[in-house]
N, C-alpha and C. Protein backbone atom coordinates (compact mmCIF):
# COMPACT_ATOMS: atom_id res chain seq x y z
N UNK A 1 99.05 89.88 104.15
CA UNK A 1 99.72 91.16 104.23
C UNK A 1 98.80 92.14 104.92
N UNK A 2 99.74 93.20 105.79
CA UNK A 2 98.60 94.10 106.24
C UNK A 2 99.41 95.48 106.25
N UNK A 3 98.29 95.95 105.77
CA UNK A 3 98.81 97.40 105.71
C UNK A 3 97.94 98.46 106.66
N UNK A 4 98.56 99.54 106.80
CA UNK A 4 98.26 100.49 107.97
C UNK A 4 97.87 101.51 106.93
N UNK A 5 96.28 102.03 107.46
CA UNK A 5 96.21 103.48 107.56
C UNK A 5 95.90 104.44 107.75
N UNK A 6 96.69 104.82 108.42
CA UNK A 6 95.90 105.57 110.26
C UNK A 6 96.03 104.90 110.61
N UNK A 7 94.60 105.12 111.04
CA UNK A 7 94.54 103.56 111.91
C UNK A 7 93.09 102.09 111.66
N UNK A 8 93.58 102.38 110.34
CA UNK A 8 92.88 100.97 109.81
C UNK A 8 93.68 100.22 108.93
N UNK A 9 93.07 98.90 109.84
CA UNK A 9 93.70 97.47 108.70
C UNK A 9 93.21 97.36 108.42
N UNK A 10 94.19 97.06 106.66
CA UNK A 10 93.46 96.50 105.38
C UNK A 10 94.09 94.89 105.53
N UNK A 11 93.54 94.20 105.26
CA UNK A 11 94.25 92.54 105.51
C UNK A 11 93.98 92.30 104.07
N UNK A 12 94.56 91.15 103.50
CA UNK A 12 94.54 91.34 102.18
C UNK A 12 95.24 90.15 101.94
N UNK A 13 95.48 89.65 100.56
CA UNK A 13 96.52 88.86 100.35
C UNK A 13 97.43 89.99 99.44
N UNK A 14 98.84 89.27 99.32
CA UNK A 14 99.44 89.91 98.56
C UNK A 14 99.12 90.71 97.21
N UNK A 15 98.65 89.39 96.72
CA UNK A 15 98.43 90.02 94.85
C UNK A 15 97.26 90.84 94.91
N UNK A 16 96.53 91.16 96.04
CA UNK A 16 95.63 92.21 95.78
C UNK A 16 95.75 93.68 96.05
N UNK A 17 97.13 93.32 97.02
CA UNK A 17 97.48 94.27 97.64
C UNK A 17 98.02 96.21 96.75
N UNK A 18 98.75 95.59 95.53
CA UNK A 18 99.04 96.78 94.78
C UNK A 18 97.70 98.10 94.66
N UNK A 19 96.53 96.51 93.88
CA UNK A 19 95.80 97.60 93.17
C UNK A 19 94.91 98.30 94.51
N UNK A 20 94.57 97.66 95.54
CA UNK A 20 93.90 98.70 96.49
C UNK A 20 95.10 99.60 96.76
N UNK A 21 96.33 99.48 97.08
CA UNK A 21 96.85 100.95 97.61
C UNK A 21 97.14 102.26 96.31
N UNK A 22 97.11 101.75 95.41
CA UNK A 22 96.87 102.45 94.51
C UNK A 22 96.07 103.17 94.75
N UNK A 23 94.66 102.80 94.51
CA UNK A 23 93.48 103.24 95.31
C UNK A 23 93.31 104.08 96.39
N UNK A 24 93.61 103.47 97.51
CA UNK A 24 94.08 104.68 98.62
C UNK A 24 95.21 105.98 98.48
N UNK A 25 96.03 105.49 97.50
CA UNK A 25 97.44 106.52 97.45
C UNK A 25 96.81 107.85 96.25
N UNK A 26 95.75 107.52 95.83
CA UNK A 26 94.96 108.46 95.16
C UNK A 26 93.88 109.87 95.30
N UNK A 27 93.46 109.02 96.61
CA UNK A 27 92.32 109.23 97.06
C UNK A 27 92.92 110.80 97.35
N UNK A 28 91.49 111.50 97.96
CA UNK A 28 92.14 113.21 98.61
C UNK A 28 92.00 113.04 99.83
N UNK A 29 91.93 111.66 100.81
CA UNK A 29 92.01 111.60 102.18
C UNK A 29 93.64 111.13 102.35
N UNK A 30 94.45 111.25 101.42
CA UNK A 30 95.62 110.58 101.50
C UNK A 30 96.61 111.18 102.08
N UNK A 31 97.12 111.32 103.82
CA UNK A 31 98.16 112.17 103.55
C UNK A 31 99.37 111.62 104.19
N UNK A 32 100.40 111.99 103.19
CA UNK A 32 101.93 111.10 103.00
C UNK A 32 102.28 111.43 104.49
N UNK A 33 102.19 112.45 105.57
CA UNK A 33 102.62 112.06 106.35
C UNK A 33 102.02 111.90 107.57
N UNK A 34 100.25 111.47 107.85
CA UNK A 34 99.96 110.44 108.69
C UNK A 34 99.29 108.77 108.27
N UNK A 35 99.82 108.72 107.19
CA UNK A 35 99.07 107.62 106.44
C UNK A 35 100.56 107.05 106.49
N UNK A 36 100.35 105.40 107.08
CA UNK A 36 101.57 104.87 106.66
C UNK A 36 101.21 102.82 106.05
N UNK A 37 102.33 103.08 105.56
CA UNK A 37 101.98 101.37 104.64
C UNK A 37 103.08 100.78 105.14
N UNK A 38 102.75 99.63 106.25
CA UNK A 38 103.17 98.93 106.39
C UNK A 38 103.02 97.22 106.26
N UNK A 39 103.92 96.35 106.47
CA UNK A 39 103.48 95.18 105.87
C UNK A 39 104.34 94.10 107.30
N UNK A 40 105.04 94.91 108.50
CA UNK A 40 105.07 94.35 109.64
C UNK A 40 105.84 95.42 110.29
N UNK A 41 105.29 95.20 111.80
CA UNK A 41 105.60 95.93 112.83
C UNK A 41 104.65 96.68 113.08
N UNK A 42 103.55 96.78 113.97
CA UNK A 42 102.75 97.99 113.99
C UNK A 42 102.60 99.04 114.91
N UNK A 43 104.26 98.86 115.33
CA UNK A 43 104.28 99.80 116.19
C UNK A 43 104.09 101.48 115.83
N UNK A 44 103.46 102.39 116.37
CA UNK A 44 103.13 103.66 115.84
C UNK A 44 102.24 103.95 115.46
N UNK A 45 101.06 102.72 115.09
CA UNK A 45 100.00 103.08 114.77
C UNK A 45 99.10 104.38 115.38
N UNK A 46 99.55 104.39 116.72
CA UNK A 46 98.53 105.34 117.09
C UNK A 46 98.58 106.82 117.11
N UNK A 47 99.29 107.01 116.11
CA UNK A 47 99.21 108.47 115.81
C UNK A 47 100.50 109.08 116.60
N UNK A 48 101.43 108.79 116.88
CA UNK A 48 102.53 109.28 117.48
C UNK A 48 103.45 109.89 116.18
N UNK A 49 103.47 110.96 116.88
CA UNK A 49 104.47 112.08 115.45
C UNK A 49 106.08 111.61 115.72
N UNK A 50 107.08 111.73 114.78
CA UNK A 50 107.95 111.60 115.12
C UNK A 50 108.53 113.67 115.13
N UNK A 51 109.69 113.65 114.76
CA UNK A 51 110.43 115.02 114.88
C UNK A 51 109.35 115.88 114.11
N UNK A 52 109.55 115.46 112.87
CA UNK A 52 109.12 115.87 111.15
C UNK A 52 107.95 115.71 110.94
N UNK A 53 106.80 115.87 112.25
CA UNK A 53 105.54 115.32 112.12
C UNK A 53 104.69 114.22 111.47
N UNK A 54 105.63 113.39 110.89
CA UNK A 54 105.63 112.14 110.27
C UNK A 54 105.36 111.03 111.26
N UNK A 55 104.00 110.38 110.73
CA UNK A 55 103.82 109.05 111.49
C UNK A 55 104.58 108.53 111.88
N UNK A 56 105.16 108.30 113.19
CA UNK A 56 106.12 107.24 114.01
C UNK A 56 106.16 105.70 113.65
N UNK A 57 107.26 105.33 112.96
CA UNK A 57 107.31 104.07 112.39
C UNK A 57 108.96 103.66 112.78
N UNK A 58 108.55 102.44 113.56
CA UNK A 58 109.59 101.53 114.32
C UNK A 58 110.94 101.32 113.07
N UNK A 59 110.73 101.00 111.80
CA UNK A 59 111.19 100.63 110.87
C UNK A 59 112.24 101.52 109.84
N UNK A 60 111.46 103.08 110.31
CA UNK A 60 112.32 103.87 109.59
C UNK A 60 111.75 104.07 107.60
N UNK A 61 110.40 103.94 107.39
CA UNK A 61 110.34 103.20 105.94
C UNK A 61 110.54 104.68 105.22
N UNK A 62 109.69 105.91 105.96
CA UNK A 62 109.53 106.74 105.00
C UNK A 62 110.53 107.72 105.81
N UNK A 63 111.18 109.13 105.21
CA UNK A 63 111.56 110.24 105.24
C UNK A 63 111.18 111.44 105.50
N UNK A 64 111.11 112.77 105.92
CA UNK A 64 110.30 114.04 105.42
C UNK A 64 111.71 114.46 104.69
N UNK A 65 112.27 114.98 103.24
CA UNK A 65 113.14 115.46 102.62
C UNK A 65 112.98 116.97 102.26
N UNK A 66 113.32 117.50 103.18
CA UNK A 66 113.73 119.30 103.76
C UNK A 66 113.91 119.50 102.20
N UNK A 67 114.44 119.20 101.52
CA UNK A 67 114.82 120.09 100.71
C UNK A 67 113.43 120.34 99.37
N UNK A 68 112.80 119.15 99.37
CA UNK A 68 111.70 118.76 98.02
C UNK A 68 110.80 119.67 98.88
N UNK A 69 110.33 118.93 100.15
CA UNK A 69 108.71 119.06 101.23
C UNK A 69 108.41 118.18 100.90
N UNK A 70 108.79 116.94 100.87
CA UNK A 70 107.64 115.90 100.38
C UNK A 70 108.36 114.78 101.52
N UNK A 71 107.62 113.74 101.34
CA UNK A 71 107.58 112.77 102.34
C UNK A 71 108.13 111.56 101.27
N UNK A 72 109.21 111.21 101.58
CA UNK A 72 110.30 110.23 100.41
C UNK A 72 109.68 108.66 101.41
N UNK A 73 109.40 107.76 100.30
CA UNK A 73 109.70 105.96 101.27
C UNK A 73 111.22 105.56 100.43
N UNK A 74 111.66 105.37 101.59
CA UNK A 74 113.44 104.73 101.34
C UNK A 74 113.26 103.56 101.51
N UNK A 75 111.90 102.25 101.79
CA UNK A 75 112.23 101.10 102.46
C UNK A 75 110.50 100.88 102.00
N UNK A 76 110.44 99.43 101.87
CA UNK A 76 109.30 98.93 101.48
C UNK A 76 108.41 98.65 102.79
N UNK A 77 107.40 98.07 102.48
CA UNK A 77 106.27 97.33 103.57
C UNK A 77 106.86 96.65 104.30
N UNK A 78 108.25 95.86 104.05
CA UNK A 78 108.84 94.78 105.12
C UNK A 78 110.01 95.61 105.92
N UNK A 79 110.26 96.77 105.40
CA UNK A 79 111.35 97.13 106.02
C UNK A 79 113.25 96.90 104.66
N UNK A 80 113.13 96.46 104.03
CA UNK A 80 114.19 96.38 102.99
C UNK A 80 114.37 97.50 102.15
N UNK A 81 115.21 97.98 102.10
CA UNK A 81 115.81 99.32 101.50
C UNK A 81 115.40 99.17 99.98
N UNK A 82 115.09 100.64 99.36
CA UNK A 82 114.39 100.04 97.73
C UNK A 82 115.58 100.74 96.92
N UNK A 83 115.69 100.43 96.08
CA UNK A 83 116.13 100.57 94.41
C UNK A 83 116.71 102.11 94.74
N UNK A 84 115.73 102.86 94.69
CA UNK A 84 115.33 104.53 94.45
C UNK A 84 114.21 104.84 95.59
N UNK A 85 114.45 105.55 95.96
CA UNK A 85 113.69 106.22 97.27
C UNK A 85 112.13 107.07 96.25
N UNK A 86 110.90 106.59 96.77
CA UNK A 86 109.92 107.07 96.31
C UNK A 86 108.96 108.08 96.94
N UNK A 87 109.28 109.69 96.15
CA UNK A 87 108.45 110.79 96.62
C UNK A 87 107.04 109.89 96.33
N UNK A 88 106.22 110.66 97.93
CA UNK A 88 104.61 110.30 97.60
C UNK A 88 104.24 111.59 97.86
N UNK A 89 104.51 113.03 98.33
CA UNK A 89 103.96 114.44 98.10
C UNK A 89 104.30 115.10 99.52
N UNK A 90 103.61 115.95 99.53
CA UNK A 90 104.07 116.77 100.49
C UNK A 90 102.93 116.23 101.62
N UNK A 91 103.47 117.08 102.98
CA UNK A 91 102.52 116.16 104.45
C UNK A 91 101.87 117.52 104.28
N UNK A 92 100.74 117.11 104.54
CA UNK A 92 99.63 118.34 104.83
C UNK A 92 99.21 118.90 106.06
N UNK A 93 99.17 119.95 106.23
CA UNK A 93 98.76 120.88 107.40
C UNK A 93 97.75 120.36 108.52
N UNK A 94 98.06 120.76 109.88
CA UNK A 94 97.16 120.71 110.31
C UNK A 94 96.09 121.13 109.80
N UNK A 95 95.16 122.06 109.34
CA UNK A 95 94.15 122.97 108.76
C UNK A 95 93.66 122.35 107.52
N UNK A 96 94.34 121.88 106.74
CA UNK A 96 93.96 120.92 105.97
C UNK A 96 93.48 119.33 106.64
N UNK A 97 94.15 119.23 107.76
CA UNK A 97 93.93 117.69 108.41
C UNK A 97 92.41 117.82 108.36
N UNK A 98 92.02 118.78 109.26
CA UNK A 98 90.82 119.42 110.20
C UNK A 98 90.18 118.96 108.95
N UNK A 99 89.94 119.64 107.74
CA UNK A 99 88.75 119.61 106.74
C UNK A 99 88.56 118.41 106.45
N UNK A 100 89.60 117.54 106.43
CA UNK A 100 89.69 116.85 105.51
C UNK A 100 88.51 115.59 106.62
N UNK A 101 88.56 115.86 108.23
CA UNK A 101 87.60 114.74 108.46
C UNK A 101 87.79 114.74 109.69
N UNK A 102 86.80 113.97 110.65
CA UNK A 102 86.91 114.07 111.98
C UNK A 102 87.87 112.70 112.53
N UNK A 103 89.00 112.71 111.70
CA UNK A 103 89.69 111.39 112.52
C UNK A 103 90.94 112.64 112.62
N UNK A 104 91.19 113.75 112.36
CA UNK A 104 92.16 114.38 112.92
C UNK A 104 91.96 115.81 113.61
N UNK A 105 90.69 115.71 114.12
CA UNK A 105 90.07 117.24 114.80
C UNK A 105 89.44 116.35 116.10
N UNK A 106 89.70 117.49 117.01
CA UNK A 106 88.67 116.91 118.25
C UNK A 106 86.86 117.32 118.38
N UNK A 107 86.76 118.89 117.81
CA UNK A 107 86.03 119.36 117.44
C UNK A 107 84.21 118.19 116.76
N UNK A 108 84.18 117.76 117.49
CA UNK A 108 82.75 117.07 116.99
C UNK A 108 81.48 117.55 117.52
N UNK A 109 80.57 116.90 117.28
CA UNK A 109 79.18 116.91 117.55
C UNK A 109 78.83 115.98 118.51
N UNK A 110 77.80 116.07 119.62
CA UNK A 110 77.40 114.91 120.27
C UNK A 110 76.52 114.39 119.67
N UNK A 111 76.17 112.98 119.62
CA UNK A 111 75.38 112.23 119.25
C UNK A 111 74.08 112.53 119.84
N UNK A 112 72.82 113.26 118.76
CA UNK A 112 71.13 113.10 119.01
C UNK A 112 70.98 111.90 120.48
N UNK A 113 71.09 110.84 120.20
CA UNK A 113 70.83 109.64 121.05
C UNK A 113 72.05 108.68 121.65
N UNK A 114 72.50 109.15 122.46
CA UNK A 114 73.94 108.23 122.50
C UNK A 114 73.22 106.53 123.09
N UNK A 115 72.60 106.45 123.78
CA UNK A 115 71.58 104.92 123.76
C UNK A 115 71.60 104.63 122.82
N UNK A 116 71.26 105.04 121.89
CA UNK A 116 71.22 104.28 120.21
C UNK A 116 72.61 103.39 120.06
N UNK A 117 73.42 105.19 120.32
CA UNK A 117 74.61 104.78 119.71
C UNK A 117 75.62 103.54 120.43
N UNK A 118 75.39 103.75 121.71
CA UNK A 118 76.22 102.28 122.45
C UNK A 118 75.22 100.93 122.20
N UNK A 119 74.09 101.17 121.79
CA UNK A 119 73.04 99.60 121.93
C UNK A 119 73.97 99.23 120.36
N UNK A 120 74.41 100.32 119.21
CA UNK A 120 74.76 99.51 117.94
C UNK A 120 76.21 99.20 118.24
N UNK A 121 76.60 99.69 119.45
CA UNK A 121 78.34 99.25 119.55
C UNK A 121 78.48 98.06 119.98
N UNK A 122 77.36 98.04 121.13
CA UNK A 122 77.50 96.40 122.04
C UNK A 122 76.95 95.59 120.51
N UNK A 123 76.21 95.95 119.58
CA UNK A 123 75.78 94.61 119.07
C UNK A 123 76.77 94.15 118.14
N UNK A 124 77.30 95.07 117.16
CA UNK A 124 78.72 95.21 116.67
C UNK A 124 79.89 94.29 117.51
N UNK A 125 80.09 94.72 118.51
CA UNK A 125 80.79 93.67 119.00
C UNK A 125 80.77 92.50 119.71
N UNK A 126 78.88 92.29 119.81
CA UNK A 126 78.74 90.48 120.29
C UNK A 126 78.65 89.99 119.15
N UNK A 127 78.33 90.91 117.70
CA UNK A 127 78.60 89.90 116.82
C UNK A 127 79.23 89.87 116.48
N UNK A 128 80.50 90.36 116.49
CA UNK A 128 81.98 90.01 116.59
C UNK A 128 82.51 89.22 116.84
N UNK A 129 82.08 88.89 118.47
CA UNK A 129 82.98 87.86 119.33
C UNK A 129 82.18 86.41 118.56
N UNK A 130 80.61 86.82 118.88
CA UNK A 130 79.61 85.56 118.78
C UNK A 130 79.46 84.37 117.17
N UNK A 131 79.54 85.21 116.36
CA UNK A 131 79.84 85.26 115.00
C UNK A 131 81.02 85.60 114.09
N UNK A 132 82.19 85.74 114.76
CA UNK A 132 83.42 86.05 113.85
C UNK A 132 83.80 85.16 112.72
N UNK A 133 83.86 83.75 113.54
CA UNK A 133 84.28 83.00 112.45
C UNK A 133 83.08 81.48 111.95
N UNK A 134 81.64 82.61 112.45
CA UNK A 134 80.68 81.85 111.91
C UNK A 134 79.78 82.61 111.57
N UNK A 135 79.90 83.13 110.35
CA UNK A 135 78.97 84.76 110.16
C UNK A 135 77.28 84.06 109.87
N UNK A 136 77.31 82.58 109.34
CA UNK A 136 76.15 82.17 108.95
C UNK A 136 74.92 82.10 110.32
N UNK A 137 75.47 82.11 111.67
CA UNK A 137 75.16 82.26 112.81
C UNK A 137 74.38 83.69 113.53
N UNK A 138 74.30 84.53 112.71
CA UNK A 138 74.24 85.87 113.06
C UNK A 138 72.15 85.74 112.56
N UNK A 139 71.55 86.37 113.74
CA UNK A 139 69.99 86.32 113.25
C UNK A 139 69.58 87.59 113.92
N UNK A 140 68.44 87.40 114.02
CA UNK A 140 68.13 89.26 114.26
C UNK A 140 67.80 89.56 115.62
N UNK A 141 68.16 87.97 116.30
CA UNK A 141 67.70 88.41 117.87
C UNK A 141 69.26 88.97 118.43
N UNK A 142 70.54 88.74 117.73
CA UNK A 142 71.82 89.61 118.11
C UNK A 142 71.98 90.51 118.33
């Protein structure tokens, strides 16, 4: 199973899946309407608003409901219509986005050493490619 949020996958198996989103659906980085849980299709991931400033989702899962302010899911992780439509809270402000972290402000800092910073990206990702599915392979000349 994989779930979206933002824009990170959580991969998971099923039965573990409840108690981490719990977890995330708690947290104060949580917000109902650019955070989305999905379990297929990943189209929208990249931050595309729909009308209602609500994460763009191919599937249709969640709502914005004008009348509460809150962001309703009518449809599960697969896309199947639920029982009872479930408020998760209201979508939060831009201004609130901003505080809340630099994955929704452009506003940053440059990096002291950006050499540093691309020598730990390239190594990050040769040991990615080099070591993905042989992590015991990974030594310190990588």
């Amino acid at each position: 199973v994989v779930s979206y949020s933002s824009r990170c996958i959580l991969e998971m198996r099923e039965r573990d899946l409840e108690a981490v989103m719990k977890l995330l659906l708690e947290t104060e980085v949580f917000n109902p309407a650019r955070t989305a849980m999905k379990g297929i299709t990943v189209h929208g991931h990249s931050l595309r608003l729909d009308e209602d400033g609500l994460m763009f989702d191919a599937r249709r899962r969640y709502v914005y409901d004008k009348d509460s302010g809150e962001v309703v899911y009518i449809k599960d992780q697969m896309g199947r219509i639920l029982d009872q439509p479930v408020p998760l809270g209201r979508p939060l402000s831009e201004e609130e986005c901003r505080k809340m972290g630099i994955t929704y402000s452009w506003d940053t800092r440059q990096y002291k050493s950006r050499t540093e910073v691309l020598q730990m990206i390239s190594r990050a990702t040769k040991m990615r490619v080099l070591a993905g599915f042989n992590p015991e392979s990974i030594n310190d000349q990588m």
